[in-house]
Every structure is written in C-alpha cells, then in structure tokens.
PDB file of N, CA and C in Angstrom:
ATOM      1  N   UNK A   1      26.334   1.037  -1.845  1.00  0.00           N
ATOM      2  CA  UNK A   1      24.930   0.716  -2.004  1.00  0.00           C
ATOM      3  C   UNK A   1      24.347   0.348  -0.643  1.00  0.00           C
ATOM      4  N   UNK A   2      23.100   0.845  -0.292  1.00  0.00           N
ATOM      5  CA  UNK A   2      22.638   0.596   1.062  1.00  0.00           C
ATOM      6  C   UNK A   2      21.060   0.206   1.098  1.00  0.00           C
ATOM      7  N   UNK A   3      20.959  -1.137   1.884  1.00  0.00           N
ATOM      8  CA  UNK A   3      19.681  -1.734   1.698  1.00  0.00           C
ATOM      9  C   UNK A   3      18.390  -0.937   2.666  1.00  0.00           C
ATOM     10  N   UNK A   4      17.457  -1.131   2.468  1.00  0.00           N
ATOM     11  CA  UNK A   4      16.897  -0.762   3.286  1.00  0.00           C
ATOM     12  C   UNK A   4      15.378  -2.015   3.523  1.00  0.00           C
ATOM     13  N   UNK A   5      15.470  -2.368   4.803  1.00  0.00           N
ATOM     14  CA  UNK A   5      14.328  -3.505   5.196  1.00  0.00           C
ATOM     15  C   UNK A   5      12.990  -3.117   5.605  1.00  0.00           C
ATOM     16  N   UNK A   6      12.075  -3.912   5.153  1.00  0.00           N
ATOM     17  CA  UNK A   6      10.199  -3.144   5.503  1.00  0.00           C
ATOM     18  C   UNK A   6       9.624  -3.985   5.479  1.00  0.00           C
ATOM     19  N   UNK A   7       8.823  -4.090   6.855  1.00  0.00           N
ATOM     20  CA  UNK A   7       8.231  -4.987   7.569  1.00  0.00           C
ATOM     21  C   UNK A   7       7.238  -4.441   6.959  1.00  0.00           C
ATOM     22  N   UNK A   8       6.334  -5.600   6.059  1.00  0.00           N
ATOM     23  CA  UNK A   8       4.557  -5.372   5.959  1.00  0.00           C
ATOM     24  C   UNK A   8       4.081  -6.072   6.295  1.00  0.00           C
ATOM     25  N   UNK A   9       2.922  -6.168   6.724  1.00  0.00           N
ATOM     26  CA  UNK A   9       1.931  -6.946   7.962  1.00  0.00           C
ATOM     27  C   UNK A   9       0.712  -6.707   7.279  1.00  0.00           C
ATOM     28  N   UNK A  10      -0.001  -8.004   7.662  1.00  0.00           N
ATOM     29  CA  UNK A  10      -1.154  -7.356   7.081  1.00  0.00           C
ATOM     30  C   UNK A  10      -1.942  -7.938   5.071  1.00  0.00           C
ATOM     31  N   UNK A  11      -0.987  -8.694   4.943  1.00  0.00           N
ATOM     32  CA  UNK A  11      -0.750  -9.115   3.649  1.00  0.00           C
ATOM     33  C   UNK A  11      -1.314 -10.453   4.198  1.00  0.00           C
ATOM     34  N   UNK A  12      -2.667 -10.992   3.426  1.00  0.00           N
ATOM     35  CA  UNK A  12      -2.887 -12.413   3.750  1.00  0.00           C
ATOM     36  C   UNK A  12      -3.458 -12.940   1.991  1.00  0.00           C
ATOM     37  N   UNK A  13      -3.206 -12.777   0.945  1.00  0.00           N
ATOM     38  CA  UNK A  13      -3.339 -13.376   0.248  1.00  0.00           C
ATOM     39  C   UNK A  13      -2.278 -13.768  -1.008  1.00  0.00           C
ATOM     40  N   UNK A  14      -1.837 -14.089  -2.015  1.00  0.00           N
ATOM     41  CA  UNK A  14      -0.773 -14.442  -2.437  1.00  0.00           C
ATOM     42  C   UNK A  14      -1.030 -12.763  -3.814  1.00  0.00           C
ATOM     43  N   UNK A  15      -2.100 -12.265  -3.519  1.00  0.00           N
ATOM     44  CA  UNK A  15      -2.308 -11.131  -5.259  1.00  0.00           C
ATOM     45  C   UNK A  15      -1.572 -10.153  -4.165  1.00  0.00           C
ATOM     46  N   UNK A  16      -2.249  -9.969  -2.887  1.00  0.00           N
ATOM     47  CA  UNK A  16      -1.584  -8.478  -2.205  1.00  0.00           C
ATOM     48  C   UNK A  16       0.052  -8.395  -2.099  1.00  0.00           C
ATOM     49  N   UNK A  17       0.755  -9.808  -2.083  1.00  0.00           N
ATOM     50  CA  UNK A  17       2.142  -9.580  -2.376  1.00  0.00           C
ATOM     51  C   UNK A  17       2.724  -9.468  -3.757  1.00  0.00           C
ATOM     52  N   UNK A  18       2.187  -9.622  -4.659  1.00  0.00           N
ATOM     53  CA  UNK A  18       2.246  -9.648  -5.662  1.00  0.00           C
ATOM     54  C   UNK A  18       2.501  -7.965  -6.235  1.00  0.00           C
ATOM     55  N   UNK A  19       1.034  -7.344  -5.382  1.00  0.00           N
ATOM     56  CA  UNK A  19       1.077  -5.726  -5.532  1.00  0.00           C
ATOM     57  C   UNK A  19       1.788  -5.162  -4.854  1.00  0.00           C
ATOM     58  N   UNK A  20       2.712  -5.406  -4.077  1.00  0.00           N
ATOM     59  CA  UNK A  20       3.343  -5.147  -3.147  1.00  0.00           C
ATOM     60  C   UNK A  20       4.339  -4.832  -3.952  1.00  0.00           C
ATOM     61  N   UNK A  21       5.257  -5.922  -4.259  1.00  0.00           N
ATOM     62  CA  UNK A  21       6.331  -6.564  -4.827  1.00  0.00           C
ATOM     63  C   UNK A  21       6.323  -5.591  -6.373  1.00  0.00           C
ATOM     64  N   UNK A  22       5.392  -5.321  -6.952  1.00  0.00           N
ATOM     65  CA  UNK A  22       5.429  -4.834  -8.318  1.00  0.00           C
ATOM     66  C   UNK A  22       5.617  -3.510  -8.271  1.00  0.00           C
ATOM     67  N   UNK A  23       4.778  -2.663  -7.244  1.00  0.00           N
ATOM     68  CA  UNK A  23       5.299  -1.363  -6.618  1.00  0.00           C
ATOM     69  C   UNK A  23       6.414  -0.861  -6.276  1.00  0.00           C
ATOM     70  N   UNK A  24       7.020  -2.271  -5.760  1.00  0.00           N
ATOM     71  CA  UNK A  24       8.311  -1.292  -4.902  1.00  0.00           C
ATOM     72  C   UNK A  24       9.393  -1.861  -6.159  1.00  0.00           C
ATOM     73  N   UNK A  25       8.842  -2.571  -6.762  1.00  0.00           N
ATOM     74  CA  UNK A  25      11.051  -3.052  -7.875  1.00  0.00           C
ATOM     75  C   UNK A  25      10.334  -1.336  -8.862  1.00  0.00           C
ATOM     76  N   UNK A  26       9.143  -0.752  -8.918  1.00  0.00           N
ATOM     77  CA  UNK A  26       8.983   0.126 -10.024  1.00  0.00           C
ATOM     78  C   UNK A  26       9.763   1.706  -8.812  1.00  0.00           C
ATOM     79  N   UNK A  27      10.344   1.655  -7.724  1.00  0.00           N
ATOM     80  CA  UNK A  27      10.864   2.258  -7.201  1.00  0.00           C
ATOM     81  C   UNK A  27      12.517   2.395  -7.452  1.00  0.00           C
ATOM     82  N   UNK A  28      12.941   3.627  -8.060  1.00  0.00           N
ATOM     83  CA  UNK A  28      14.386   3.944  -8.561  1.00  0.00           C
ATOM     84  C   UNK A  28      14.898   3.393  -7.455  1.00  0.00           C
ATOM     85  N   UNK A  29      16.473   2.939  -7.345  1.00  0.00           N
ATOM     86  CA  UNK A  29      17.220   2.507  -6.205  1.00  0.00           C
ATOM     87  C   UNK A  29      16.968   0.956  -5.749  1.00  0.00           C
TER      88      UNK A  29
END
C-alpha cells in the first residue's frame, strides 16, 4: 500500500476543509 501526500494552500475557512476532506475519502484507494 502506498501513501501519497498533498499540499493544499489556500484553504482559510473550516467548510473549505471540510470539502476538501469529503472529496478525496470519496476517492477509490
């Protein structure tokens, strides 16, 4: 199994990580 790390920038409120975060776990792997 191999991780992969991603720098986002640019995120200043607590909803945009939220959308962030909900996007990528709906990503296979």
């Amino acid at each position: 199994m191999s991780n992969i790390n991603l720098k986002i920038t640019g995120m200043t409120c607590e909803h945009c990580v939220r959308a962030v975060t909900k996007a990528l776990e709906g990503v296979p792997g």
